[in-house]
N, C-alpha and C. Protein backbone atom coordinates (compact mmCIF):
# COMPACT_ATOMS: atom_id res chain seq x y z
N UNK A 1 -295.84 7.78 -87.75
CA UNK A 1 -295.85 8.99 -86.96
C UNK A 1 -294.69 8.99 -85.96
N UNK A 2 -294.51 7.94 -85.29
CA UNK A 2 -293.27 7.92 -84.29
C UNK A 2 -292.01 7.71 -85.17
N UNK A 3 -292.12 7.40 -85.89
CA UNK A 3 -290.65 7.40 -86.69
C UNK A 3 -290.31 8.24 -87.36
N UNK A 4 -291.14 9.68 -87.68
CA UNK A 4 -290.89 10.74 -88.55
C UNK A 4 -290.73 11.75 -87.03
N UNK A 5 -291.36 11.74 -85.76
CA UNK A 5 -290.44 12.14 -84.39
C UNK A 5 -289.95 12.02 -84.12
N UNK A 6 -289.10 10.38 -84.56
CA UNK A 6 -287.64 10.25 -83.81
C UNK A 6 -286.76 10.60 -85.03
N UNK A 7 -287.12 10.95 -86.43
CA UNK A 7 -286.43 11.47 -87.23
C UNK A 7 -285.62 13.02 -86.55
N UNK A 8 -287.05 13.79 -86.49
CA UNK A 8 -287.18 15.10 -85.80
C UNK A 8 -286.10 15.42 -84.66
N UNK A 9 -286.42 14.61 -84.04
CA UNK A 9 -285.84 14.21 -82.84
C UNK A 9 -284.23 14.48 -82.84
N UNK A 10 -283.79 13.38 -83.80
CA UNK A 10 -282.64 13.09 -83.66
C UNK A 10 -281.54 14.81 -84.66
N UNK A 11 -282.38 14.77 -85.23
CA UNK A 11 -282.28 16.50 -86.76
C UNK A 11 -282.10 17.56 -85.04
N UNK A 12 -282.82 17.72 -84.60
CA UNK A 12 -282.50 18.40 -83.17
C UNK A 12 -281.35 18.36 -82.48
N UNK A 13 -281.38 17.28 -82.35
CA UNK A 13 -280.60 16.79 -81.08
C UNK A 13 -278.85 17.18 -82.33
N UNK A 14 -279.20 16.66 -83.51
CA UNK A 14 -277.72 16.84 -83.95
C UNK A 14 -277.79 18.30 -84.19
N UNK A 15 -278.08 19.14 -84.49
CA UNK A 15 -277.70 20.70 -84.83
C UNK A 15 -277.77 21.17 -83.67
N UNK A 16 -278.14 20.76 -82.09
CA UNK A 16 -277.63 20.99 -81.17
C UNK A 16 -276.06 20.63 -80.92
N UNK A 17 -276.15 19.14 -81.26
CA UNK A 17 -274.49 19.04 -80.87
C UNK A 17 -273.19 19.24 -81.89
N UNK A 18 -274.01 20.03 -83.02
CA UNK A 18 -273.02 20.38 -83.70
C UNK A 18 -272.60 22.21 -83.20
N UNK A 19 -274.10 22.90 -83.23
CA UNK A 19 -273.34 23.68 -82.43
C UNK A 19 -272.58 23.61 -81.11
N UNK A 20 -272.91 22.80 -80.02
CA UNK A 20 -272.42 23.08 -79.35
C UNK A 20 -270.59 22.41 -79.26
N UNK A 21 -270.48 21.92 -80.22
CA UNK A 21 -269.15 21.57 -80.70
C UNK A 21 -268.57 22.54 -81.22
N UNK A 22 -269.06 22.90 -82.12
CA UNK A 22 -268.38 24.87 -82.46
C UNK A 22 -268.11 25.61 -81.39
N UNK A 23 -269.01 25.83 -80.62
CA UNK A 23 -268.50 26.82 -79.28
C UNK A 23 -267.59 26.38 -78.70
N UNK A 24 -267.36 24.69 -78.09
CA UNK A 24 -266.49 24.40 -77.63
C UNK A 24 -265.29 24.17 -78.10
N UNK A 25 -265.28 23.87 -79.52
CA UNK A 25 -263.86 23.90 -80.10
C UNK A 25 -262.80 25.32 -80.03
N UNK A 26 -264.44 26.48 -79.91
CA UNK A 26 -263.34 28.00 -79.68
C UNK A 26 -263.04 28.02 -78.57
N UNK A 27 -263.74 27.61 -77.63
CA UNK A 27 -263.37 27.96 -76.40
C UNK A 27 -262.02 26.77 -75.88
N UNK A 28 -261.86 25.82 -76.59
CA UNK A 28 -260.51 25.06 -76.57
C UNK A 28 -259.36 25.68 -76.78
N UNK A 29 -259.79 26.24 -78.69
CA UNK A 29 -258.51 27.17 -79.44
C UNK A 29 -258.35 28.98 -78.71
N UNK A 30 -259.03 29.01 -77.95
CA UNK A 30 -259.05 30.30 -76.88
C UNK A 30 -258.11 30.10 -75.76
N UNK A 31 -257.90 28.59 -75.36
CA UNK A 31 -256.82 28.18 -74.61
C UNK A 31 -255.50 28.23 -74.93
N UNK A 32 -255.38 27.84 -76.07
CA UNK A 32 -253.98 27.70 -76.67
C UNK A 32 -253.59 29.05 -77.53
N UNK A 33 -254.96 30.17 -77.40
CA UNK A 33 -254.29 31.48 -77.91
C UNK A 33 -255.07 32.10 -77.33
N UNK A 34 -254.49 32.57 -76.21
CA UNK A 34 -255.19 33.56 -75.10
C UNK A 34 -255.04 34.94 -75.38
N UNK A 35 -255.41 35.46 -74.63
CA UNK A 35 -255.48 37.54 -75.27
C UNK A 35 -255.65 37.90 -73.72
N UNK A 36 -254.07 38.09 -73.61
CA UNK A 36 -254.44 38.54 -71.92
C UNK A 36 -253.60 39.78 -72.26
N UNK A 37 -254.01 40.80 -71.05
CA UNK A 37 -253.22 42.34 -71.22
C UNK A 37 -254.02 42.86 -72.24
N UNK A 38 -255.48 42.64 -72.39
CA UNK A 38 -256.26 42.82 -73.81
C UNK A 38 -256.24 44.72 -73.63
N UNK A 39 -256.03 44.96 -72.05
CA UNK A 39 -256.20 46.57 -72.13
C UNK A 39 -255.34 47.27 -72.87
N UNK A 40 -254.07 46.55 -72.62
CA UNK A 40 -252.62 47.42 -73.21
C UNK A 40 -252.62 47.38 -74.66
N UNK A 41 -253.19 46.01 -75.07
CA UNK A 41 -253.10 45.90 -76.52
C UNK A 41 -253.86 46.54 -77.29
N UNK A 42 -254.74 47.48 -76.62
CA UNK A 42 -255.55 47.79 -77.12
C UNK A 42 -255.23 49.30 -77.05
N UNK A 43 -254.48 49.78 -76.07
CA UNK A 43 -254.32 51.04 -75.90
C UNK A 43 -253.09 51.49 -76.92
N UNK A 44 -251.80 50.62 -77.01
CA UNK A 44 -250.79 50.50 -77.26
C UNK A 44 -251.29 50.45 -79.41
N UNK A 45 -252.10 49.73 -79.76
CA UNK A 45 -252.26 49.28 -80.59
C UNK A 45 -252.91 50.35 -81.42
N UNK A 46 -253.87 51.51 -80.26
CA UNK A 46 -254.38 52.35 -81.14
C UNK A 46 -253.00 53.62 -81.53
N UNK A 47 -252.38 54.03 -79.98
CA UNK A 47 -251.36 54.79 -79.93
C UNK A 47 -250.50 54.66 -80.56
N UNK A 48 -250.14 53.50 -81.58
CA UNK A 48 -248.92 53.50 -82.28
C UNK A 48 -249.55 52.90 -83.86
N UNK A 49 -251.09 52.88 -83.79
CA UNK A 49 -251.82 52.36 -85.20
C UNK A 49 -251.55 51.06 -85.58
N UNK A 50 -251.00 50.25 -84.44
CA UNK A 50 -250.67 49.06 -85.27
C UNK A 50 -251.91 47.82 -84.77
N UNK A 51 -252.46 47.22 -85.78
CA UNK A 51 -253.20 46.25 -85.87
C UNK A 51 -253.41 45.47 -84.55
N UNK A 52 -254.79 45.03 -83.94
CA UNK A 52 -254.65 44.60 -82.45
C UNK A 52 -254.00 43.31 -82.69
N UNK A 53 -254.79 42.19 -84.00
CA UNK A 53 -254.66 40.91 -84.17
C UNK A 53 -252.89 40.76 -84.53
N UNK A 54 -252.50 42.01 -84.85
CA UNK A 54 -250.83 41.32 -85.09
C UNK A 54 -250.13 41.68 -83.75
N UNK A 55 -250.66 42.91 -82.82
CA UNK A 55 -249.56 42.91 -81.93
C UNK A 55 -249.86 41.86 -81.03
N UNK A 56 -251.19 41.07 -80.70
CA UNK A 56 -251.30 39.77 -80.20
C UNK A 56 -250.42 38.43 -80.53
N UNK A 57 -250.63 38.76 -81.75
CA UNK A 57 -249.82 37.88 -82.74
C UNK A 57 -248.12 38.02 -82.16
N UNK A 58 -247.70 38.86 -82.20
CA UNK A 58 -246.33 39.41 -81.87
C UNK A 58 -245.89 38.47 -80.38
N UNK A 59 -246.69 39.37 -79.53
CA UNK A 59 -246.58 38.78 -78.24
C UNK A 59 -246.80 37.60 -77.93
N UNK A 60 -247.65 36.39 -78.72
CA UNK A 60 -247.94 34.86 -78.69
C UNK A 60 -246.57 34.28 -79.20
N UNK A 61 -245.77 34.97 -80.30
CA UNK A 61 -244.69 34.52 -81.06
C UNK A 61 -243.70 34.69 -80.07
N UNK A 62 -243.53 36.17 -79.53
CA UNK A 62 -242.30 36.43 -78.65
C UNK A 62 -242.24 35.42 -77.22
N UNK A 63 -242.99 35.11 -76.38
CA UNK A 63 -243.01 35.52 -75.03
C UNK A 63 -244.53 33.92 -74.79
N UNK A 64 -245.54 33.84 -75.62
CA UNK A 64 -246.88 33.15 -75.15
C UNK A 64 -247.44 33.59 -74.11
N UNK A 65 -247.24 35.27 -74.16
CA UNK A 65 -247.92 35.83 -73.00
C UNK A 65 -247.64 35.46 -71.49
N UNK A 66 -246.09 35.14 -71.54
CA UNK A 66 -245.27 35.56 -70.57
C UNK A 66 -244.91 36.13 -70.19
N UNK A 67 -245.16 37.32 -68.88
CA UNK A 67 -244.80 38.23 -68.96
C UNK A 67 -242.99 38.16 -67.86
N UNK A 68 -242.66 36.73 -67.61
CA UNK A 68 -241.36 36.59 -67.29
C UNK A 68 -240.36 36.05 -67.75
N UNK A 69 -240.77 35.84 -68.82
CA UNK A 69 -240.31 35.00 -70.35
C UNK A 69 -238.81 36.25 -70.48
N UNK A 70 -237.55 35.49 -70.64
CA UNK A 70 -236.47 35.40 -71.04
C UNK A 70 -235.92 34.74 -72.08
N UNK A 71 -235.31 35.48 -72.72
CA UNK A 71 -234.88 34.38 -73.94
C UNK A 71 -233.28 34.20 -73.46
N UNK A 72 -232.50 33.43 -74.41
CA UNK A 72 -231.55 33.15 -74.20
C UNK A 72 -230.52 34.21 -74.98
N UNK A 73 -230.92 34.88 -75.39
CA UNK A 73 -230.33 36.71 -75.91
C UNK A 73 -230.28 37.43 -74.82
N UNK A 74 -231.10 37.48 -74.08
CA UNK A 74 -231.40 38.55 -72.83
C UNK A 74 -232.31 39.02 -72.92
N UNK A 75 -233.50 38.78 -73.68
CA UNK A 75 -234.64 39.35 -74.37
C UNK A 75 -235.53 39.14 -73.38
N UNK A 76 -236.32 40.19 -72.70
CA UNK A 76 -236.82 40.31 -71.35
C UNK A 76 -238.29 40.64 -71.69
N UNK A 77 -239.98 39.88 -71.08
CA UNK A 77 -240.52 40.53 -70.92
C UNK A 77 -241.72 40.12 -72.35
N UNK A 78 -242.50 40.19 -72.04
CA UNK A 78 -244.24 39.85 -73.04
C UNK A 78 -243.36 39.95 -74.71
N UNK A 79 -242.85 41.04 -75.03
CA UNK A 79 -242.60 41.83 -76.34
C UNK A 79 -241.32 41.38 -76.53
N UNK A 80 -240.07 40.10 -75.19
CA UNK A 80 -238.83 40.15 -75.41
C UNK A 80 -238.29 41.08 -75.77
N UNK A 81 -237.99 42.35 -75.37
CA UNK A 81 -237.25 43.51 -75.45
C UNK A 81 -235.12 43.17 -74.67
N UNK A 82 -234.94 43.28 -75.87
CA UNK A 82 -233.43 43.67 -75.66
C UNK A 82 -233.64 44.61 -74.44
N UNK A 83 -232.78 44.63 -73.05
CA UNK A 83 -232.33 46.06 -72.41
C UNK A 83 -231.50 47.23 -73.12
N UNK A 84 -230.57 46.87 -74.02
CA UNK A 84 -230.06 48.23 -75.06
C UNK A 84 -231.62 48.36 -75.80
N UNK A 85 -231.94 47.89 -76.04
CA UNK A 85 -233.21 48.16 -76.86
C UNK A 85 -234.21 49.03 -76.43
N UNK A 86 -234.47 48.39 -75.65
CA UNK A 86 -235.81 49.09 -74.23
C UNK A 86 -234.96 50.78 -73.82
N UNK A 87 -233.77 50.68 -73.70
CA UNK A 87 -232.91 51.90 -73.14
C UNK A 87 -232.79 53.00 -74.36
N UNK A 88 -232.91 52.57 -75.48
CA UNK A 88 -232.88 53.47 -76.48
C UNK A 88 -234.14 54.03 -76.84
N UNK A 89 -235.59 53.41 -76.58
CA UNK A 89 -236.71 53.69 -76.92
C UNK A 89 -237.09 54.85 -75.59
N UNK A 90 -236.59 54.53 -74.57
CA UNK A 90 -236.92 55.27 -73.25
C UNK A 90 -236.40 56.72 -73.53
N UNK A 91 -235.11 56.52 -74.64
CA UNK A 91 -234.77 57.84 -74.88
C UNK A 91 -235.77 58.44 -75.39
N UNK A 92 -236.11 57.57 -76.80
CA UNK A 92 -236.49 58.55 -78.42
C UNK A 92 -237.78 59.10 -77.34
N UNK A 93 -238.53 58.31 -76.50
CA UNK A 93 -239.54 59.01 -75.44
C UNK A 93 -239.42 59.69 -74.58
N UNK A 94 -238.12 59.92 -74.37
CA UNK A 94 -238.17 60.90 -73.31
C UNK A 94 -238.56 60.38 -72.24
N UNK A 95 -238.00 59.38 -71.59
CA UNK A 95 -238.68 58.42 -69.90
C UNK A 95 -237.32 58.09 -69.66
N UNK A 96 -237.32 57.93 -68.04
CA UNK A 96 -236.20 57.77 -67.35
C UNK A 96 -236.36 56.43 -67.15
N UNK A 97 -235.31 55.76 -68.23
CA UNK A 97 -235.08 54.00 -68.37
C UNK A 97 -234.39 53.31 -66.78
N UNK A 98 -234.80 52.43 -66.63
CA UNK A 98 -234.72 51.72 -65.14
C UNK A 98 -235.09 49.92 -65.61
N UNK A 99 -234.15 49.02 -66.35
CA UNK A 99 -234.54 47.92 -66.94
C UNK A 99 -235.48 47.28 -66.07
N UNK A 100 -235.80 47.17 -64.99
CA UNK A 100 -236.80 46.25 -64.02
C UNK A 100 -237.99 47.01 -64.44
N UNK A 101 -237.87 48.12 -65.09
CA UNK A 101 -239.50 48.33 -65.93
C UNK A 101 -239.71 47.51 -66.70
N UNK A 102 -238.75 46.84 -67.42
CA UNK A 102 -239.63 45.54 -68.48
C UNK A 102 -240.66 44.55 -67.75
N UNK A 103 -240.19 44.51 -67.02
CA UNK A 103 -240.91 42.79 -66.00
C UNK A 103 -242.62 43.71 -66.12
N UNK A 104 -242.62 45.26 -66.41
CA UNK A 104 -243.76 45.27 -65.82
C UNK A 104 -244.66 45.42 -67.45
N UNK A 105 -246.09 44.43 -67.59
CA UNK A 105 -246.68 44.24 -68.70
C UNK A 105 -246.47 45.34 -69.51
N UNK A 106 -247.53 46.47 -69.01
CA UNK A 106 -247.95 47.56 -70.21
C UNK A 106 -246.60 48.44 -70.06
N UNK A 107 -245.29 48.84 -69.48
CA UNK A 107 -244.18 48.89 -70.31
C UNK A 107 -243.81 48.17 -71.25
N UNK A 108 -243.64 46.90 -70.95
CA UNK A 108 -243.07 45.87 -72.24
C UNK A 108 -243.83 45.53 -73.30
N UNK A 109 -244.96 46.49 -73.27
CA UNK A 109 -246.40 46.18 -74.36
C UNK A 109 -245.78 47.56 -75.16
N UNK A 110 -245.94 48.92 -74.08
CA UNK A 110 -245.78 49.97 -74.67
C UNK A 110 -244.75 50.48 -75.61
N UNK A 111 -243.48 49.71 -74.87
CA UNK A 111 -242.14 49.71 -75.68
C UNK A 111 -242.02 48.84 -77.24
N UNK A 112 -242.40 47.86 -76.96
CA UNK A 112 -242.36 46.74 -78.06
C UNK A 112 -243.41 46.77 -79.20
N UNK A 113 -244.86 47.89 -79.00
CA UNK A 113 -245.08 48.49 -79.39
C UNK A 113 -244.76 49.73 -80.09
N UNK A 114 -244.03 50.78 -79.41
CA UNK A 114 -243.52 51.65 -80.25
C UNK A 114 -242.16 51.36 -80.91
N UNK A 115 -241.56 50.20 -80.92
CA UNK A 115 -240.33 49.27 -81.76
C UNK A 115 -241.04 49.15 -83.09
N UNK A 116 -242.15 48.08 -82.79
CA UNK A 116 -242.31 47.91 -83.96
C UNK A 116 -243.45 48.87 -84.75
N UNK A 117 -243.95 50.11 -84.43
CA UNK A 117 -244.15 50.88 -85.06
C UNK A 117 -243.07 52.01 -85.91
N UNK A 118 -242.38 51.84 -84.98
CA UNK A 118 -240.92 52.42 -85.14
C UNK A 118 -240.16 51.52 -86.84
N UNK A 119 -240.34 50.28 -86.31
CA UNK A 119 -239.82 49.56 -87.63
C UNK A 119 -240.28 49.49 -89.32
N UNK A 120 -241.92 49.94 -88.75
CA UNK A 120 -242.61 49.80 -89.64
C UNK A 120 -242.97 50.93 -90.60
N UNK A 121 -242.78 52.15 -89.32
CA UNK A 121 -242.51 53.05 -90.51
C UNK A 121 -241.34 53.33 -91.56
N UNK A 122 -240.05 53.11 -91.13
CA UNK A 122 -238.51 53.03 -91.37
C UNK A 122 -238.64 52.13 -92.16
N UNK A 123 -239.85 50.71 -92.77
CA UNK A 123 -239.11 49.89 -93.70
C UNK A 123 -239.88 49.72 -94.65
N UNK A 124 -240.57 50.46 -94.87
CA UNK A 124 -241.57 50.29 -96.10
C UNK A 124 -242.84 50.47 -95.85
N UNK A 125 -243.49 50.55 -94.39
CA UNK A 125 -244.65 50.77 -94.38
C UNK A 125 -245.18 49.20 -94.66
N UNK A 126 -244.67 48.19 -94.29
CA UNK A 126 -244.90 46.72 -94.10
C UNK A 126 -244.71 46.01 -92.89
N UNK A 127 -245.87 45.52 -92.59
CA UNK A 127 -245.60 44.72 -91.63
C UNK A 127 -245.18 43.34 -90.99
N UNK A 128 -244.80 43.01 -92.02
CA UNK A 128 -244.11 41.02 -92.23
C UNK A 128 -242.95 41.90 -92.43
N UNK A 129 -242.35 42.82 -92.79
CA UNK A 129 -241.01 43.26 -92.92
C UNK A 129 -240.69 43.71 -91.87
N UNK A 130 -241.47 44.78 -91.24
CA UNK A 130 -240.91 45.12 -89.59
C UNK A 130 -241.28 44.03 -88.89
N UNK A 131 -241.99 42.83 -88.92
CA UNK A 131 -241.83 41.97 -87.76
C UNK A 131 -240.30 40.90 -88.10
N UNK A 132 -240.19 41.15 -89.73
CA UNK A 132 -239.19 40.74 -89.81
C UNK A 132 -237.78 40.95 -89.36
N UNK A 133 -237.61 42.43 -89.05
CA UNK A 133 -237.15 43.04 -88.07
C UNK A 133 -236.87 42.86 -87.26
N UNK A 134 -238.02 42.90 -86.12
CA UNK A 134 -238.68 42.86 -84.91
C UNK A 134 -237.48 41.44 -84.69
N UNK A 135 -237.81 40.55 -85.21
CA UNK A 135 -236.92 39.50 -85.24
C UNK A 135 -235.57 38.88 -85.23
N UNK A 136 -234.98 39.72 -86.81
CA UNK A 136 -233.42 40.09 -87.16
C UNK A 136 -232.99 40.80 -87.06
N UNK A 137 -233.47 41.90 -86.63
CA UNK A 137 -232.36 42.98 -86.29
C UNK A 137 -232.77 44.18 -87.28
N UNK A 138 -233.18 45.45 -87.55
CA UNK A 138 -233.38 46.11 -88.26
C UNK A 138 -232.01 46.71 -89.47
N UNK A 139 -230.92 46.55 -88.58
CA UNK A 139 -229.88 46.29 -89.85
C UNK A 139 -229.60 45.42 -90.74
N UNK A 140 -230.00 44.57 -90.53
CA UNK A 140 -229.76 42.95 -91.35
C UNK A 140 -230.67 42.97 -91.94
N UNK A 141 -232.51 43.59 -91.86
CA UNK A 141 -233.40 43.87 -92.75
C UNK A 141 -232.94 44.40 -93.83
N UNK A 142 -232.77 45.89 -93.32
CA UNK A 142 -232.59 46.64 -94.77
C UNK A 142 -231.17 46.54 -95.36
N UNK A 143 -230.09 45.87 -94.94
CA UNK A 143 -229.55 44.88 -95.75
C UNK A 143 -230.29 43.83 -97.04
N UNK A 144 -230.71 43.19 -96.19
CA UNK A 144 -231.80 42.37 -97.35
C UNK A 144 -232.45 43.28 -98.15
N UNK A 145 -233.45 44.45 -97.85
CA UNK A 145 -233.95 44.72 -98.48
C UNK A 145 -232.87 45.85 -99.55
N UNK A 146 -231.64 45.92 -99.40
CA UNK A 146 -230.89 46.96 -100.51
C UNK A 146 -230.54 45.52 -101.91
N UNK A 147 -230.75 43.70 -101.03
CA UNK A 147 -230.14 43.43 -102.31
C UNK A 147 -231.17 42.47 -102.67
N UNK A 148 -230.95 42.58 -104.26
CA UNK A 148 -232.05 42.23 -104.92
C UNK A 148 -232.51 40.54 -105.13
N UNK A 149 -231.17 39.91 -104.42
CA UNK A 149 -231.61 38.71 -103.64
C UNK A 149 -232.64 38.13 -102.98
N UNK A 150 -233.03 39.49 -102.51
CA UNK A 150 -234.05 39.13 -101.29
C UNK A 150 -235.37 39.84 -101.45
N UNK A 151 -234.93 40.88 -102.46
CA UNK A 151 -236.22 42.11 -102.51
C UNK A 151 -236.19 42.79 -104.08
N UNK A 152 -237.25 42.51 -104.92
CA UNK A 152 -237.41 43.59 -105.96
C UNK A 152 -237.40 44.65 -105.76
N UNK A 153 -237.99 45.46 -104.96
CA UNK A 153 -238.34 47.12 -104.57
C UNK A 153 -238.36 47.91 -103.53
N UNK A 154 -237.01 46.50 -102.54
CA UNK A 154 -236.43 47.60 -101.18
C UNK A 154 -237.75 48.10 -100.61
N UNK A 155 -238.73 47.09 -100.27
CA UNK A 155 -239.75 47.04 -99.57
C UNK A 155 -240.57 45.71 -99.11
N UNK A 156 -240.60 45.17 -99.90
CA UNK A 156 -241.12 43.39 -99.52
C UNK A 156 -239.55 42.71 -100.07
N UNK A 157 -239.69 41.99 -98.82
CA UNK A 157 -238.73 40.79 -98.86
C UNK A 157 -239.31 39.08 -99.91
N UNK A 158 -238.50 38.77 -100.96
CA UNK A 158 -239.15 37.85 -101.52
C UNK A 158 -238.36 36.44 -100.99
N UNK A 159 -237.44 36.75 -100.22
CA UNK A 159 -236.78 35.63 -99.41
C UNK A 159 -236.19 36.03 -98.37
N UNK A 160 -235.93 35.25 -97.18
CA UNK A 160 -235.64 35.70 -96.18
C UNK A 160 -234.06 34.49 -95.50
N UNK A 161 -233.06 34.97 -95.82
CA UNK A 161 -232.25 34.00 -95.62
C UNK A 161 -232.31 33.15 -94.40
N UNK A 162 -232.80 33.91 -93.21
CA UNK A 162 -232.78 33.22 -91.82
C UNK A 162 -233.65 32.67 -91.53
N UNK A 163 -233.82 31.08 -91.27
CA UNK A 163 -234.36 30.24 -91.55
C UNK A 163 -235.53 30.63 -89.71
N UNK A 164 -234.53 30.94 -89.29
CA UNK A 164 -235.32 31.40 -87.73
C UNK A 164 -236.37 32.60 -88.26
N UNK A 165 -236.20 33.05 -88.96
CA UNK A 165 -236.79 34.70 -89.33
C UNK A 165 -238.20 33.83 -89.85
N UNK A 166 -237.49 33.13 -91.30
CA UNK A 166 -239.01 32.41 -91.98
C UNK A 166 -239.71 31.95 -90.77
N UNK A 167 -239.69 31.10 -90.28
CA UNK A 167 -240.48 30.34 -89.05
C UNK A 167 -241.36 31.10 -88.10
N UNK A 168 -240.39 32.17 -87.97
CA UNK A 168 -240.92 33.39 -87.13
C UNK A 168 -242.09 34.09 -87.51
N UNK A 169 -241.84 34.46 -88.90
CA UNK A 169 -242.70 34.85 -89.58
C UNK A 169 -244.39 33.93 -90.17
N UNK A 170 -244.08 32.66 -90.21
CA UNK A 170 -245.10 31.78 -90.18
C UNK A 170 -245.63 31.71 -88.98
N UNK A 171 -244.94 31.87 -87.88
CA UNK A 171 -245.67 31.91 -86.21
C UNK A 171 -246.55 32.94 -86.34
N UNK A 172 -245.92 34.22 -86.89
CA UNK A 172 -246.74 35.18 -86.44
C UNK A 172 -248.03 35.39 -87.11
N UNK A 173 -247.60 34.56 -88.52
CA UNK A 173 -248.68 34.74 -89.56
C UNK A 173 -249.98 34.02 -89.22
N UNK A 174 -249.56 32.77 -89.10
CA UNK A 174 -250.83 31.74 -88.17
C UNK A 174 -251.20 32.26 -86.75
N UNK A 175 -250.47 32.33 -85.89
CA UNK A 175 -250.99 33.55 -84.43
C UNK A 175 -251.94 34.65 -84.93
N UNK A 176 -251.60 35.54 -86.08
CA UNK A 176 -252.80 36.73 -86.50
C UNK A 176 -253.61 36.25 -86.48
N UNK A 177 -253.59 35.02 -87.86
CA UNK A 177 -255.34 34.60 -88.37
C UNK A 177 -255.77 33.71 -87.19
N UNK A 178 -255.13 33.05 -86.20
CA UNK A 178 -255.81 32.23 -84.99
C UNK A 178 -256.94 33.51 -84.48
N UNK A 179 -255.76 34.95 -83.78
CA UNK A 179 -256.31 35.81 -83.27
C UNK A 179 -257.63 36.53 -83.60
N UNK A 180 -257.58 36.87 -85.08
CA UNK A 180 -258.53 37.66 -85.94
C UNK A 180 -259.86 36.44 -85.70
N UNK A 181 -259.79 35.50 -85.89
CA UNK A 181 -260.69 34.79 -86.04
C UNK A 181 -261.58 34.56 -84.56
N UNK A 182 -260.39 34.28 -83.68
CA UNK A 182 -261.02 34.10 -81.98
C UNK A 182 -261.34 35.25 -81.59
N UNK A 183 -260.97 36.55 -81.52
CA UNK A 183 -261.31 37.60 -81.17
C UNK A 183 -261.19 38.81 -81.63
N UNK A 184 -261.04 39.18 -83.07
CA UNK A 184 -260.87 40.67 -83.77
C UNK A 184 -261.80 40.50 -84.45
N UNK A 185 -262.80 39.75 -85.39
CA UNK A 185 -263.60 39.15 -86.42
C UNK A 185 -264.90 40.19 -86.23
């Protein structure tokens, strides 16, 4: 009798600490992929239709949810926005561009948002291709995608010469499914 309770016992005690190892392992991998600015991404994400788990994804790849993050391009801001960049989108919107608006989140969400909605419609209606973009430059995309090097049908890329681009693209790809899984699911 006492040894079929401490059987019991112990059958307890472990599917306790296995769940509570699950919770804590998310709440670990919740550290190392945070979802902050969850308002903008969410506002930004419906306003321009693009997926919450990739524009998270985007911003973990660009910036790690920095919102003072500089690159060594000049790339300013959560979304790393070029200032010619940011200055041309302020147009196609109609807003009076002032670059010290990047520093501020939900501009540099809103902009880098409508970029890469912007990209995504212009390149196929794909989104590993406009983040591929997002990345190389939208001329150097559809370069790739006119030669058949890189693309059967001038819409998916089947190679990507820039070895920064591939990488980029694996960041963002593992950042989604981290995201989808910790908090879009």
């Amino acid at each position: 009798m006492l040894k079929r309770s401490v059987k019991y016992l112990c059958l307890i005690l472990g599917v306790m600490l296995l769940l509570l190892s699950t919770a804590s392992c998310k709440a670990i991998e919740k550290c190392f992929y945070p979802l902050e600015y969850e308002e903008y991404i969410y506002k930004y994400g419906d306003m321009y239709d693009i997926p919450y788990d990739l524009l998270a994804a985007v911003i973990k790849a660009e910036s790690g949810f920095d919102p003072a993050a500089v690159s060594g391009a000049g790339a300013v801001g959560l979304m790393q926005l070029l200032p010619a960049t940011a200055e041309e989108i302020a147009l196609r919107l109609e807003i009076e561009y002032d670059e010290d608006m990047l520093w501020n989140p939900e501009t540099n969400i809103s902009y880098g948002s409508y970029y890469l909605a912007y990209l995504y419609e212009n390149l196929g209606s794909n989104w590993k291709t406009a983040c591929a973009a997002y990345n190389a430059g939208i001329g150097r995309v559809k370069g790739w995608l006119e030669d058949a090097t890189y693309s059967d049908d001038g819409k998916n890329l089947k190679y990507i010469p820039f070895e920064e681009t591939r990488n980029y693209l694996e960041r963002i790809e593992k950042n989604r499914n981290k995201y989808t899984k910790l908090y879009f699911s």
